[in-house]
Protein backbone atom coordinates (compact mmCIF):
# COMPACT_ATOMS: atom_id res chain seq x y z
CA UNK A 1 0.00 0.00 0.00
CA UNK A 2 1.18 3.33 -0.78
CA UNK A 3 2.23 6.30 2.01
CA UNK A 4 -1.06 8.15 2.89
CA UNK A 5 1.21 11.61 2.81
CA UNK A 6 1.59 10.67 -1.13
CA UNK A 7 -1.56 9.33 -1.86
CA UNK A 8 -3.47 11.65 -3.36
CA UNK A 9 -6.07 9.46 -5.79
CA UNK A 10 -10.05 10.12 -4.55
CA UNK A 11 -11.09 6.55 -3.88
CA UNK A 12 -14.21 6.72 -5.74
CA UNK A 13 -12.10 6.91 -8.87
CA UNK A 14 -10.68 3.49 -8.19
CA UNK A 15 -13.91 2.69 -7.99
CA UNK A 16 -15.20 4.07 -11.26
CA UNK A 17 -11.99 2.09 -12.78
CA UNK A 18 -13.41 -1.00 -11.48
CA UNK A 19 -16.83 -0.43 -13.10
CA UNK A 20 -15.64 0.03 -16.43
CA UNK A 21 -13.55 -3.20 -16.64
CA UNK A 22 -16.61 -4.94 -15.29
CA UNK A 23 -17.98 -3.86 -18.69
CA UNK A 24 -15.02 -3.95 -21.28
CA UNK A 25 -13.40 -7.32 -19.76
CA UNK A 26 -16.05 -10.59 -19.66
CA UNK A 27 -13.18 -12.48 -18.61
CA UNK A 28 -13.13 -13.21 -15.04
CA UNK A 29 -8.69 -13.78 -15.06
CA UNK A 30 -8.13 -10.72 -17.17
CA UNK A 31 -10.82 -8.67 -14.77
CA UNK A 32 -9.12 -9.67 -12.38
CA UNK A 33 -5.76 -8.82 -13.71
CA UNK A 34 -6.61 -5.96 -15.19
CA UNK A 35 -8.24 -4.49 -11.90
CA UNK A 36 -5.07 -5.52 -9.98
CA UNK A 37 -2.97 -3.31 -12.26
CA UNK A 38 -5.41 -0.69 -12.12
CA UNK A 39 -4.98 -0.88 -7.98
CA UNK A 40 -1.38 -1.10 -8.12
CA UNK A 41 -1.48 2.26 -10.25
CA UNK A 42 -3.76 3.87 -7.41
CA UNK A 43 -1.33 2.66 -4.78
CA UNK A 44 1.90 4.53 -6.37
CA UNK A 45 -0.45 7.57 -6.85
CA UNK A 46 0.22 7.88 -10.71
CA UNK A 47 -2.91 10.24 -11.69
CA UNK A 48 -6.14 9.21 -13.05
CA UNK A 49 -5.68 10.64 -16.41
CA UNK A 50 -2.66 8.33 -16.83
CA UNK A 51 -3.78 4.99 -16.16
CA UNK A 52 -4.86 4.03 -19.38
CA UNK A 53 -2.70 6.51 -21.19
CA UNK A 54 -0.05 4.39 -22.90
CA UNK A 55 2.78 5.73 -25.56
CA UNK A 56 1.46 3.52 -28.45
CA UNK A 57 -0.61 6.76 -29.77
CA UNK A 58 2.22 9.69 -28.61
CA UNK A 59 2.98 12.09 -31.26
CA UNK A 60 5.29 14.48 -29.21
CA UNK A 61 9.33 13.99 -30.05
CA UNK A 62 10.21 11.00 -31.71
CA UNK A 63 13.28 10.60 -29.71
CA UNK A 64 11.39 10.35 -26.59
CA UNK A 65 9.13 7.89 -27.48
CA UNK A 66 12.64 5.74 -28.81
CA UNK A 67 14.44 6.40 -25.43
CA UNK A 68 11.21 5.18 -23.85
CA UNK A 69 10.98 1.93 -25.30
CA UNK A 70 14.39 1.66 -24.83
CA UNK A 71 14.63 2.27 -21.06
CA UNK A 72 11.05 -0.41 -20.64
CA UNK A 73 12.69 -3.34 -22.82
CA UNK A 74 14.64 -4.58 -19.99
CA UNK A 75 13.63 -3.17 -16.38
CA UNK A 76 15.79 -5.53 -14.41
CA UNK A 77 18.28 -4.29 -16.27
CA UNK A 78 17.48 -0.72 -15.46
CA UNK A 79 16.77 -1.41 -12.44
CA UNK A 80 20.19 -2.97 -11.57
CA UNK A 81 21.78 0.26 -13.05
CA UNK A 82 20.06 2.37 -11.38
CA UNK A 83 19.45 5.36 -13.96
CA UNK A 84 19.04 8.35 -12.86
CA UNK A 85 17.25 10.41 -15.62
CA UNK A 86 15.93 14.17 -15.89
CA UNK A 87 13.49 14.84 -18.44
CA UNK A 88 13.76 18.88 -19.12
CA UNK A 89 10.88 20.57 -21.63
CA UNK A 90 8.56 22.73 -21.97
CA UNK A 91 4.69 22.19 -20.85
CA UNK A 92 2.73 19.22 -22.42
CA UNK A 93 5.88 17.83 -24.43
CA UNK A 94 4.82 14.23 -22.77
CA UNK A 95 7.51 13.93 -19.84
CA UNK A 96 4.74 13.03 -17.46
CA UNK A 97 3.02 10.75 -19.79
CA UNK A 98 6.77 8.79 -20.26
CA UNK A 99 7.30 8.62 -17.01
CA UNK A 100 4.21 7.53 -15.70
CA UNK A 101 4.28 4.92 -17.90
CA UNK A 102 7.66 3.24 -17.26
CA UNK A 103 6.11 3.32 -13.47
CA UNK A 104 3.24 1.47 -15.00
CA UNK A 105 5.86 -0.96 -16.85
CA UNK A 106 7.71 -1.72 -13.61
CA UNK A 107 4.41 -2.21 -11.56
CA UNK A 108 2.71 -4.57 -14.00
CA UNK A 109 5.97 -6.50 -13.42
CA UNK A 110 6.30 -6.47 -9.58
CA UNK A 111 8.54 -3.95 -8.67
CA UNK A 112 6.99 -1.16 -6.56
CA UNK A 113 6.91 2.68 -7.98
CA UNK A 114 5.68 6.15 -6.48
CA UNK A 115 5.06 8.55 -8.43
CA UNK A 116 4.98 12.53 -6.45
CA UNK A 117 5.64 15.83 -7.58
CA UNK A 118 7.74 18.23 -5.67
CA UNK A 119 4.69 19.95 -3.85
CA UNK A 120 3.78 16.42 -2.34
CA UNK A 121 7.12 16.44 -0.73
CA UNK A 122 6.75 19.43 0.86
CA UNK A 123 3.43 18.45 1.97
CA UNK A 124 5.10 15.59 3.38
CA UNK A 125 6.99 17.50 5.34
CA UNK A 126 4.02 18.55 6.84
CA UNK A 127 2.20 15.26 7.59
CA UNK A 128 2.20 13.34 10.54
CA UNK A 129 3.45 10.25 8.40
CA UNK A 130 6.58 12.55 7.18
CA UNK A 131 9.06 9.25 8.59
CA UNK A 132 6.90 7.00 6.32
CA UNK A 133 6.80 9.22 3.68
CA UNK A 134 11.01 9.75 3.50
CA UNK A 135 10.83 6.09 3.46
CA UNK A 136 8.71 5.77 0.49
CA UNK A 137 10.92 8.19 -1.38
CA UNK A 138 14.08 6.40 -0.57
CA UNK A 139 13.03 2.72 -1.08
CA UNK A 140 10.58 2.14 -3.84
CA UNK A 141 12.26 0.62 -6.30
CA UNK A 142 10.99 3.43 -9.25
CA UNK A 143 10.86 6.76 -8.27
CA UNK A 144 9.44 9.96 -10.48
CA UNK A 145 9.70 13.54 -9.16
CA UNK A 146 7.58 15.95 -11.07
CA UNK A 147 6.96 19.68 -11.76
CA UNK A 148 10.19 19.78 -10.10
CA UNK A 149 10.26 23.85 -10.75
CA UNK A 150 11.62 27.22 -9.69
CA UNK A 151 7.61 28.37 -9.34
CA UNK A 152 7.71 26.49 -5.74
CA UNK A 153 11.07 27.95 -4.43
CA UNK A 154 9.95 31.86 -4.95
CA UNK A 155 12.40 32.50 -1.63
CA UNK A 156 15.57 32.01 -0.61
CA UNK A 157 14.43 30.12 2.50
CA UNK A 158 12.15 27.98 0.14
CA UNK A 159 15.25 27.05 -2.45
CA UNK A 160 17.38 26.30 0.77
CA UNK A 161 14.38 23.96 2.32
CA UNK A 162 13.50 22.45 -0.59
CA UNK A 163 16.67 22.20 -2.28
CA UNK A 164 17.98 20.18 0.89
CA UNK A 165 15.34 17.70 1.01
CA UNK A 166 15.78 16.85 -2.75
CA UNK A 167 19.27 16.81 -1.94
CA UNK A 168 18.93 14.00 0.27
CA UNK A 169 16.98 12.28 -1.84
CA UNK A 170 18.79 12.64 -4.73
CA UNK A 171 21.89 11.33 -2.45
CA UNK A 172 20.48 8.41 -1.30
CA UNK A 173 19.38 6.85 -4.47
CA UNK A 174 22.07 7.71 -6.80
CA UNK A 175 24.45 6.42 -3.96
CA UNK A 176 22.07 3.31 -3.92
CA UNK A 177 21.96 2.77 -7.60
CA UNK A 178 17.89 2.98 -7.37
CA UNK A 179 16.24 4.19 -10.61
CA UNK A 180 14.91 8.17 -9.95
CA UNK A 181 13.16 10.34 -13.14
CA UNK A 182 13.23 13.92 -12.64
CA UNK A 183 10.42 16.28 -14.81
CA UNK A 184 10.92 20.01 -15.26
CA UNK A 185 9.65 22.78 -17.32
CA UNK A 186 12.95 24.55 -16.26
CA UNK A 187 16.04 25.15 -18.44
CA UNK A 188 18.38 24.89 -15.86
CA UNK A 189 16.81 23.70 -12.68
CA UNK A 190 20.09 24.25 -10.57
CA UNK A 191 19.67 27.96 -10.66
CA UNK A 192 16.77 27.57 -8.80
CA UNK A 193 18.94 26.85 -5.50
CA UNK A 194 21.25 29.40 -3.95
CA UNK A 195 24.92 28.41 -1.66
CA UNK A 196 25.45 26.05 -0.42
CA UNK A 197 22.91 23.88 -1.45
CA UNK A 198 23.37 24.92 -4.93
CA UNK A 199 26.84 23.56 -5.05
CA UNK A 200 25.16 19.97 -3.28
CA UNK A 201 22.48 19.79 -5.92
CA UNK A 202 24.89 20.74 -9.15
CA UNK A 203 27.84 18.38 -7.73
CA UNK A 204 24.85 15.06 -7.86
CA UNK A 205 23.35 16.44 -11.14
CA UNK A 206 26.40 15.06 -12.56
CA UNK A 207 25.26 11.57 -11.98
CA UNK A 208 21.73 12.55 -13.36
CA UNK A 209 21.36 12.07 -17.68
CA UNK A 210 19.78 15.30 -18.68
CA UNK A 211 17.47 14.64 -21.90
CA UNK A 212 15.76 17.61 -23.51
CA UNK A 213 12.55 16.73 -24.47
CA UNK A 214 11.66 18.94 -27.72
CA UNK A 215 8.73 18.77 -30.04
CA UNK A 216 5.46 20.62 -29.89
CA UNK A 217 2.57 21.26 -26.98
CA UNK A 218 1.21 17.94 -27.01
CA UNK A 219 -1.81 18.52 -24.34
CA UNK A 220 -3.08 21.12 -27.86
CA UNK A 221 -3.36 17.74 -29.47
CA UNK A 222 -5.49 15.75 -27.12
CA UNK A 223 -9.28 15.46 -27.96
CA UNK A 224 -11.07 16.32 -25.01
């Protein structure tokens, strides 16, 4: 079961899951595979939107979609490696969607995955369950950090705060070799921080694979 600081999914849409595989899968094994997936998705908090997303139908960049099927086609060998990835683009170029995804990937074959975005972590901070929460971050075996932007570190104080706890992340799993993919919408996301922690963040970055994601606004091209 997934930390209750990170879990963010309203039940009732695990619910509403549940009703429509009642009706697309007759089955009874592939219901109740299909509804296990759909759980284990709920559990590492991936959102709603992305749980029957795939990459199949992605027209964002090309290279993306090649370094995605590339990084799924053998996850105990990524996971042995321990990649450290950050996906840098503008809005609705499909890092989340990627991302996601390979959580998906690694779930569906029995490795656990949390998916959280920087604000959660703060939250976290917050929560009574913060102990459980570090925990989470520093052992699931997948780990994606999202919307990790300069928009939540407006202060000094904030940069040093939060720049620190992703610090100790960051240290813990690249030390670790455990697989961590990093989303911004920032050019350079170490000129967010400021000192000392600057110098902390920039010195583990350079143990983190920085692929520009390019191409155009892909959320324009979704049919609502």
């Amino acid at each position: 079961m997934s930390c209750q600081a990170f879990n963010n999914i309203p039940k009732n849409k695990l619910d509403i899951a549940y009703e429509d595989l009642e009706v697309k899968f007759k089955d009874p094994n592939l219901l109740r595979l299909a509804k296990d997936a759909i759980l284990r998705f709920y559990n590492a908090n991936i959102p709603v939107k992305y749980w029957t997303l795939d990459m199949e139908k992605f027209e964002g960049d090309p290279r993306l979609l090649e370094w995605y099927k590339k990084i799924t086609e053998d996850l105990p060998g990524l996971y042995k490696k321990g990649i450290s990835v950050c996906l840098a683009g503008l809005y609705g170029r499909g890092k989340t969607l990627t991302t996601t995804n390979i959580l998906k990937q690694a779930l569906v074959k029995g490795y656990s995955a949390q998916y959280v975005t920087l604000e959660d972590i703060i939250t976290s901070t917050k929560s009574y369950d913060h102990y459980q929460a570090r925990q989470e971050l520093l052992q699931t075996h997948f780990l994606v950090i999202d919307e990790l932007d300069p928009r939540y570190m407006a202060t000094e104080a904030a940069s040093d705060f939060q720049g620190r706890m992703l610090e100790s992340v960051l240290r813990y799993r690249t030390q670790n070799k455990l697989p961590i993919f990093l989303c911004t919408n920032a050019v350079d996301i170490e000129q967010a921080f400021t000192g000392a922690i600057k110098e902390a963040i920039s010195s583990l970055m350079n143990y983190v694979e920085i692929f520009p994601v390019l191409g155009k606004d892909y959320r324009k091209q979704e049919k609502i």
